[in-house]
C-alpha atoms as a PDB file:
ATOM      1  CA  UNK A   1       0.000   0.000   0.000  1.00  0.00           C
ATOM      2  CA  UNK A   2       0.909   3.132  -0.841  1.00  0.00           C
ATOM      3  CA  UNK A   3       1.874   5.731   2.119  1.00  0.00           C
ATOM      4  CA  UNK A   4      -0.479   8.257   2.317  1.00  0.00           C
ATOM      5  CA  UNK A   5       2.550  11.147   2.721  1.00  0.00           C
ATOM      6  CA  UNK A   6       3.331   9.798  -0.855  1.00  0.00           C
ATOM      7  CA  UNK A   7      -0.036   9.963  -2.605  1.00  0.00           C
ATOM      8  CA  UNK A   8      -1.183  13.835  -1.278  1.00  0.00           C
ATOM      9  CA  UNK A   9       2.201  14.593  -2.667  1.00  0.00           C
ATOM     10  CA  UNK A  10       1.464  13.084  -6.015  1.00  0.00           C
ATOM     11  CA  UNK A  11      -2.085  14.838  -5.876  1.00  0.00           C
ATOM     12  CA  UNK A  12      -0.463  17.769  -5.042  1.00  0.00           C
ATOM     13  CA  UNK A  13       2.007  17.141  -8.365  1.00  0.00           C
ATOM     14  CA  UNK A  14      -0.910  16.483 -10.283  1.00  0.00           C
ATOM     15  CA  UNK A  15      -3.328  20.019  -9.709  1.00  0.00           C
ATOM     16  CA  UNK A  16       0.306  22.097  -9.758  1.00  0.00           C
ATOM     17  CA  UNK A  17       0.994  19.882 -12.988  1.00  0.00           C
ATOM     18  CA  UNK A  18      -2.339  21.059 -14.703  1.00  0.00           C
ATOM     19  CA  UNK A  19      -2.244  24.622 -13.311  1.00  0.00           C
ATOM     20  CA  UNK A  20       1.123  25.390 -14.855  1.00  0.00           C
ATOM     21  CA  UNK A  21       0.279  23.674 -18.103  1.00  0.00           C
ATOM     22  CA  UNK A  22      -2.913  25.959 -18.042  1.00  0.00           C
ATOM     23  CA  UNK A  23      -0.227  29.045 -17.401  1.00  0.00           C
ATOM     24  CA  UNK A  24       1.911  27.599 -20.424  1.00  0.00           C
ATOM     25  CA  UNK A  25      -1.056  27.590 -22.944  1.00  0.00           C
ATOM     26  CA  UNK A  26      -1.581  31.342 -21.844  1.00  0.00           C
ATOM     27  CA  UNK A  27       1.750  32.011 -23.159  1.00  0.00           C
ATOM     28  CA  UNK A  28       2.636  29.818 -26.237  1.00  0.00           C
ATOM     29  CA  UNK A  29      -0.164  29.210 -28.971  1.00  0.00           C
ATOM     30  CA  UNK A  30       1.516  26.829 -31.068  1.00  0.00           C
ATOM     31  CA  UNK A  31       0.503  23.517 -30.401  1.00  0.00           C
ATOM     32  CA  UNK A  32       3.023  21.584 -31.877  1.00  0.00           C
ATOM     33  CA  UNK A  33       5.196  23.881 -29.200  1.00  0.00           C
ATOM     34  CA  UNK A  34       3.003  22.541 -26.519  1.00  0.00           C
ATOM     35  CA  UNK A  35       3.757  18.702 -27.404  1.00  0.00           C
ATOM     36  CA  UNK A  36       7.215  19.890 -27.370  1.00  0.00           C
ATOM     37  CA  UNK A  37       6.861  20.903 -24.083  1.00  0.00           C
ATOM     38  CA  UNK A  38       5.182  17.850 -22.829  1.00  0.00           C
ATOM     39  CA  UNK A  39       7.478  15.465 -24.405  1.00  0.00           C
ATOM     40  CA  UNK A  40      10.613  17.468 -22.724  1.00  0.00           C
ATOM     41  CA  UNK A  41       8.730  16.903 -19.377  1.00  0.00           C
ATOM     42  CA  UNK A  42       8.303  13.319 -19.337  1.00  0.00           C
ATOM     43  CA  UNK A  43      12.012  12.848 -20.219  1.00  0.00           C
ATOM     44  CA  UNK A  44      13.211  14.941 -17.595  1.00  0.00           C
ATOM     45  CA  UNK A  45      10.899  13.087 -15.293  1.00  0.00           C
ATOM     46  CA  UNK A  46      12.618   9.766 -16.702  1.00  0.00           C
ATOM     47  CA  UNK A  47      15.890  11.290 -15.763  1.00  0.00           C
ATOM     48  CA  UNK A  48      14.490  12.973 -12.166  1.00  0.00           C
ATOM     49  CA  UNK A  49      13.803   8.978 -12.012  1.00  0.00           C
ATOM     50  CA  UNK A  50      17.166   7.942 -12.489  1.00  0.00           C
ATOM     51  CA  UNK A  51      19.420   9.942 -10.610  1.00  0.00           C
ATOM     52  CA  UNK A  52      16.928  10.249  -7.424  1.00  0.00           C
ATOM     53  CA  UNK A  53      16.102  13.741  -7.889  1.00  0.00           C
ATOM     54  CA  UNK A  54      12.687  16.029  -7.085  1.00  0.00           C
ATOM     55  CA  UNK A  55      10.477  14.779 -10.272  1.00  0.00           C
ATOM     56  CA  UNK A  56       8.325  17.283 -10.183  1.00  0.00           C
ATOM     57  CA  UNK A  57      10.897  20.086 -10.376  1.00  0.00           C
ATOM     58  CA  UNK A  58      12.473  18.900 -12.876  1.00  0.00           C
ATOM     59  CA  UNK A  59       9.458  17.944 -15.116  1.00  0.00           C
ATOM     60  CA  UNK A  60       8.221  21.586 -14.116  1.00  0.00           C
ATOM     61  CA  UNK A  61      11.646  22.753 -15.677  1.00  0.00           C
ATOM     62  CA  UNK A  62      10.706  20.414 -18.877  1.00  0.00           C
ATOM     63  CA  UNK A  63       7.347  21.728 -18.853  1.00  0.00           C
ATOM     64  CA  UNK A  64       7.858  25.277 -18.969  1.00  0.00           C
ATOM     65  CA  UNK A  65      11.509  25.550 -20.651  1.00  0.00           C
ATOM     66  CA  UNK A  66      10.146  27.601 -23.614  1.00  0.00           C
ATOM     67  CA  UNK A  67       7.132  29.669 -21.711  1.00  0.00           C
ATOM     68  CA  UNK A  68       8.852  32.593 -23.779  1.00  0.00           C
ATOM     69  CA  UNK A  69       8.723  31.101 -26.988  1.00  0.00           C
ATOM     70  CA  UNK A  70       5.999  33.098 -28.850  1.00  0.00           C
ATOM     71  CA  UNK A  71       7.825  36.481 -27.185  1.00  0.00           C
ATOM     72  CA  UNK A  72      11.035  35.612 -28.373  1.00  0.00           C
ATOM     73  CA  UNK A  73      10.316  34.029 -31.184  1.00  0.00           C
ATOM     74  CA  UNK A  74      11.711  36.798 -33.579  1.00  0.00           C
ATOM     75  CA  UNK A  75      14.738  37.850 -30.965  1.00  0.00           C
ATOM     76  CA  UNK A  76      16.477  34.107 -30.048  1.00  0.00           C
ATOM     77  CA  UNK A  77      18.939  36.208 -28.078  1.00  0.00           C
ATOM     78  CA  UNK A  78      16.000  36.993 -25.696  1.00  0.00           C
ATOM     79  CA  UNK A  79      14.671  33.315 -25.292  1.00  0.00           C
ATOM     80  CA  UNK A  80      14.810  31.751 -21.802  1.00  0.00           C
ATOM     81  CA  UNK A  81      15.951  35.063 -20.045  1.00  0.00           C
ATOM     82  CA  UNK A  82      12.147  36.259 -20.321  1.00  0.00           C
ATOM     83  CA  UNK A  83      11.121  32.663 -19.480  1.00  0.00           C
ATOM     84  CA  UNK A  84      12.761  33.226 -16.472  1.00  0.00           C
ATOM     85  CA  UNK A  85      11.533  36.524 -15.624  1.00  0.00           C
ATOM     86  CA  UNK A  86       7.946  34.990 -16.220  1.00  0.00           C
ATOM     87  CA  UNK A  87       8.912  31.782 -13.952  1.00  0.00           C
ATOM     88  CA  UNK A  88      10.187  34.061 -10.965  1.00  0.00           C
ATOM     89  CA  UNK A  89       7.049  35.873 -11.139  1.00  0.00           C
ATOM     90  CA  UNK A  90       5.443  32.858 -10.879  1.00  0.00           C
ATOM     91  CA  UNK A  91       7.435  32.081  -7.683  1.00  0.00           C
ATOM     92  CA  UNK A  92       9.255  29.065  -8.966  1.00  0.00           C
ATOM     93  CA  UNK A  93      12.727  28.095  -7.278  1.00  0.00           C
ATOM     94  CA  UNK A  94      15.956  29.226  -8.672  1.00  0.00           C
ATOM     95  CA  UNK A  95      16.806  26.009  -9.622  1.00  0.00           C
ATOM     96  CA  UNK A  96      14.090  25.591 -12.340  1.00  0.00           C
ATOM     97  CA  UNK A  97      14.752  29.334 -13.349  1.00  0.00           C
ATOM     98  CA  UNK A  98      18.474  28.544 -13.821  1.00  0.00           C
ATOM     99  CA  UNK A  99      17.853  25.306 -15.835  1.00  0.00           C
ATOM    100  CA  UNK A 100      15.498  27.163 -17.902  1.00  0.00           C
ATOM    101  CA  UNK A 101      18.052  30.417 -18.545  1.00  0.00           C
ATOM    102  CA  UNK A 102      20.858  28.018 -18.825  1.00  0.00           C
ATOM    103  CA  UNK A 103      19.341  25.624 -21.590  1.00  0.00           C
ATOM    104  CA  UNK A 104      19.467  28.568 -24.351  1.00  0.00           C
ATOM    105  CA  UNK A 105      23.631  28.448 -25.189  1.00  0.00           C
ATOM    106  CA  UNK A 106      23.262  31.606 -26.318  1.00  0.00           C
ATOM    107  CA  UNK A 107      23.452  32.912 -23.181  1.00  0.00           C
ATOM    108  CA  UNK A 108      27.102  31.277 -22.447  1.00  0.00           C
ATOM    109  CA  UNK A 109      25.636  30.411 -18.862  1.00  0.00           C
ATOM    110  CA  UNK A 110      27.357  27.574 -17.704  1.00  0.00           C
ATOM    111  CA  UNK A 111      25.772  24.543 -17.028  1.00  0.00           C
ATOM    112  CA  UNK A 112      26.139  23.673 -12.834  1.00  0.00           C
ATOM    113  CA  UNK A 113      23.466  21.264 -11.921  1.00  0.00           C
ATOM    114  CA  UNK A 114      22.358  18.068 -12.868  1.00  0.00           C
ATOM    115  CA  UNK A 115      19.236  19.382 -14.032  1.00  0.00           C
ATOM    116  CA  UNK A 116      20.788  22.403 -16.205  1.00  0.00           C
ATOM    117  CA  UNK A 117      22.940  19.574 -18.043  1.00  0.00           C
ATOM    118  CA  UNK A 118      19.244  17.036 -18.649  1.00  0.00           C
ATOM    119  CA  UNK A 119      17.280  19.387 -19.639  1.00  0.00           C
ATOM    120  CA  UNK A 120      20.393  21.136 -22.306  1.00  0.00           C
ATOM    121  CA  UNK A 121      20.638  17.695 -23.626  1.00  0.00           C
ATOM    122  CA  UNK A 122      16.780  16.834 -23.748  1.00  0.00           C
ATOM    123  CA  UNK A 123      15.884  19.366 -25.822  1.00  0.00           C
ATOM    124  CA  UNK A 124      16.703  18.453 -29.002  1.00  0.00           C
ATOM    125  CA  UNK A 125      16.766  14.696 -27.864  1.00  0.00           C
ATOM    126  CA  UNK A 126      12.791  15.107 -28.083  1.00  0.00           C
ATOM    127  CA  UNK A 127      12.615  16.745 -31.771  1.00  0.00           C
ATOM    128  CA  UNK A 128      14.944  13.609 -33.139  1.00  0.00           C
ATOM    129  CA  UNK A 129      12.398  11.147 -31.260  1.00  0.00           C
ATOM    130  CA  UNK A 130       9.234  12.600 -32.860  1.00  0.00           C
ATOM    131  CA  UNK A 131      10.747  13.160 -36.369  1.00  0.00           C
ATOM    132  CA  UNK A 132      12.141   9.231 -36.224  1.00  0.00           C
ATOM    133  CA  UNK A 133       8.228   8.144 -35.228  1.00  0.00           C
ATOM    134  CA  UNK A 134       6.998  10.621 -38.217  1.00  0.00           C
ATOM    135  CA  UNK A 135       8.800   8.729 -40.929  1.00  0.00           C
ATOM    136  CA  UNK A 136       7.924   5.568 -39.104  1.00  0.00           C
ATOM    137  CA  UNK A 137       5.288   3.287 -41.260  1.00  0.00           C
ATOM    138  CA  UNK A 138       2.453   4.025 -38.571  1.00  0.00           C
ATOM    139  CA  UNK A 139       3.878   7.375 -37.070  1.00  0.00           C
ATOM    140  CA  UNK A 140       3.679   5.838 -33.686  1.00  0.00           C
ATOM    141  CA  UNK A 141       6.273   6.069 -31.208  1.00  0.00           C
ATOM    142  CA  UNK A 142       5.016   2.862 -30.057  1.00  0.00           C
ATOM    143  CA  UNK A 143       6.541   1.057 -33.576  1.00  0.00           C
ATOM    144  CA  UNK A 144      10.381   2.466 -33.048  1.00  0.00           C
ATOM    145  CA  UNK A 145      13.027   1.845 -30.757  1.00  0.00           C
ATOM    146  CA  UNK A 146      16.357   2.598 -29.638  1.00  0.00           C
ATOM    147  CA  UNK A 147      18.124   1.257 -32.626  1.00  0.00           C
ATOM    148  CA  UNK A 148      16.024   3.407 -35.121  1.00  0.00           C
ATOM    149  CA  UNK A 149      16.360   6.500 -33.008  1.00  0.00           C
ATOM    150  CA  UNK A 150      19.813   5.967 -32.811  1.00  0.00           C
ATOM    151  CA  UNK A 151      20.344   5.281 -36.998  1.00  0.00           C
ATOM    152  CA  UNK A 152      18.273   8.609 -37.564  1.00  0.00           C
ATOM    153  CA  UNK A 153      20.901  10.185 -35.124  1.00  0.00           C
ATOM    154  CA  UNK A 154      23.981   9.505 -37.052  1.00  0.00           C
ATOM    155  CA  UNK A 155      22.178  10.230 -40.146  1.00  0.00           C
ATOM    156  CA  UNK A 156      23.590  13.809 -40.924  1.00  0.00           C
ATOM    157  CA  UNK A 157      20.996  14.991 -43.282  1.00  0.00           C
ATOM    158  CA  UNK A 158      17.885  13.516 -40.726  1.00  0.00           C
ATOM    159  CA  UNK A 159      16.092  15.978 -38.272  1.00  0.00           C
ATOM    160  CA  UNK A 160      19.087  18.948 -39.000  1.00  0.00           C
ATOM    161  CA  UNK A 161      17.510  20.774 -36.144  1.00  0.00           C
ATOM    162  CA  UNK A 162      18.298  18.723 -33.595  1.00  0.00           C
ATOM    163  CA  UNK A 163      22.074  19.593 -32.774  1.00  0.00           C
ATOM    164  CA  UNK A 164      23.731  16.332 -32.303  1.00  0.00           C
ATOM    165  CA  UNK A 165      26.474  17.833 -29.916  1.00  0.00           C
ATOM    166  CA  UNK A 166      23.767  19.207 -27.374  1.00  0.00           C
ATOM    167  CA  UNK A 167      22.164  15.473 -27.609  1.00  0.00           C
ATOM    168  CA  UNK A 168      25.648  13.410 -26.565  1.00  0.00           C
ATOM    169  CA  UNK A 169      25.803  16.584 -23.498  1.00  0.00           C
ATOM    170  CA  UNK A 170      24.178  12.952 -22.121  1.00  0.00           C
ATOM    171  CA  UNK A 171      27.081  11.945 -21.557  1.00  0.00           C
ATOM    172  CA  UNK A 172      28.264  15.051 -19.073  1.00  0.00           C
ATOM    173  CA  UNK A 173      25.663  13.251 -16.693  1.00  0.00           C
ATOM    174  CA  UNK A 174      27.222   9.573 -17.388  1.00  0.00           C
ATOM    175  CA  UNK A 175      24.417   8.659 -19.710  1.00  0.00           C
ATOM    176  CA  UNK A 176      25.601   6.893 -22.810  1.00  0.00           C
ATOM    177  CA  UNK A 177      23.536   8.343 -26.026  1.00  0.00           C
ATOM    178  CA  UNK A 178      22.210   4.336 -25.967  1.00  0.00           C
ATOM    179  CA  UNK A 179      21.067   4.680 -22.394  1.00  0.00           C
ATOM    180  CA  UNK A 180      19.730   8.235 -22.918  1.00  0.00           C
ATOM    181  CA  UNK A 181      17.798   7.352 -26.117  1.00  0.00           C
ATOM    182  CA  UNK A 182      15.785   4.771 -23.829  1.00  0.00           C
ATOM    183  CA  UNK A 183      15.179   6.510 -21.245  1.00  0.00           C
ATOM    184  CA  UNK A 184      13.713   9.707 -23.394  1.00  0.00           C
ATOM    185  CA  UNK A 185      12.126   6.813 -26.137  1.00  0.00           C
ATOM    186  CA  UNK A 186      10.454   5.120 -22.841  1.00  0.00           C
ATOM    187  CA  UNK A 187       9.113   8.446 -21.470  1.00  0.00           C
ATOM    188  CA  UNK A 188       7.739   9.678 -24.458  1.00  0.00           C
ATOM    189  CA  UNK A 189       5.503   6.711 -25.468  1.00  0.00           C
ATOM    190  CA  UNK A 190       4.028   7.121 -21.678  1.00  0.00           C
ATOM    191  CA  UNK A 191       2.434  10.429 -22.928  1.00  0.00           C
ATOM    192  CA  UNK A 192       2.188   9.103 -26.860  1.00  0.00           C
ATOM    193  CA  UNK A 193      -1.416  10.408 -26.802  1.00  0.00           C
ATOM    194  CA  UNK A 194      -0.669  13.872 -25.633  1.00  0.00           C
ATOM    195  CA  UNK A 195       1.926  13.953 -28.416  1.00  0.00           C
ATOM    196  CA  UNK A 196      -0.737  12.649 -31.000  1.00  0.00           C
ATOM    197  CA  UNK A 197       1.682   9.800 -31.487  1.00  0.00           C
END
C-alpha cells in the first residue's frame, strides 16, 4: 500500500501539474510547441527517475523551458531570459529558473546542476524522437526503438535541427547516447497520446 505522505504529494504534483500547463497555454499558442513541451517533461521526469532527484521540479523545468517562446520568437537572443523573468514571477525556485536560462547556449551560462545539463541535452533529444516516429510506417512512437532512433541520429541529413552535440551533453551526466535514447524513447511513449503519437 501506498503511504499516504506519498499519494497527497502526487495529488499535489498532479493540480500544480495542470495549473502550470494551463499558465503555459496562456503564453505559447503553437501547439506543436506545446507537445514539445510535454514530451521534454516526461524525459526529464525519466531522468528525475534515475538519478533520485525532485520529479516534479524537474518535469516543471521540462514543462515550462520555452514559456517565452511566442515572445522571443523573432529575438532568439531573448529566449529563456524572459522565461525566467515569467517563472520568478510565478514564484518558482531558482533552480528551475536557472535550468530554464541556462538551456538557451546563447546565453554562455554555464551549465552547474544536474538538471541544467538534462534538460540542455533533452531538448533536441525530443525533436529527433518525434521526427524518427513521423517517418515511421504508422507514425507511432510505439513502432520504433532505440536502434532506429539511434540510426536517424547519425544520419547527418535527418532531423538537421536537432544539434547532435547538445544530444551526446548525455554523456556530461554519465548517460551513454544508448542509455539516454531509452530513457527519453520510454518516457515519451508514456504520454504518446498527448503527443498525437
Amino acid at each position: 500500500m501506498v503511504p499516504l505522505a506519498i499519494l497527497k504529494e502526487e495529488n499535489k504534483m498532479v493540480k500544480d501539474r495542470e495549473k502550470y500547463l494551463e499558465i503555459l497555454k496562456k503564453h505559447i499558442k503553437n501547439k506543436n510547441l506545446i507537445k514539445h513541451s510535454i514530451a521534454v517533461e516526461a524525459v526529464m521526469g525519466g531522468l528525475a527517475k534515475r538519478f533520485d532527484q525532485d520529479v516534479g521540479a524537474w518535469r516543471l523545468a521540462g514543462l515550462l523551458h520555452d514559456i517565452d517562446y511566442d515572445q522571443t520568437y523573432e529575438k532568439p537572443e531573448l529566449h529563456s531570459l524572459i522565461g525566467a523573468e515569467i517563472l520568478k514571477e510565478l514564484g518558482l525556485p531558482e533552480e528551475i529558473i536557472y535550468a530554464v536560462k541556462a538551456h538557451n547556449e546563447a546565453h554562455g551560462l554555464e551549465r552547474k546542476s544536474l538538471m541544467d545539463k538534462s534538460l540542455y541535452a533533452s531538448d533536441p533529444l525530443t525533436g529527433l524522437i518525434v521526427a524518427a516516429a513521423l517517418i515511421s510506417p504508422t507514425k507511432k512512437l510505439k513502432d520504433i526503438d532505440v536502434q532506429f532512433v539511434l540510426n536517424r541520429f547519425y544520419e547527418k541529413s535527418f532531423a538537421r535541427g536537432a544539434n547532435r552535440e547538445q544530444i551526446k551533453s548525455c554523456e556530461e551526466f554519465n548517460l551513454s547516447l544508448e542509455e539516454f535514447i531509452n530513457i527519453a524513447l520510454d518516457e515519451m511513449k508514456a504520454v504518446a497520446d498527448d503527443l498525437g503519437l
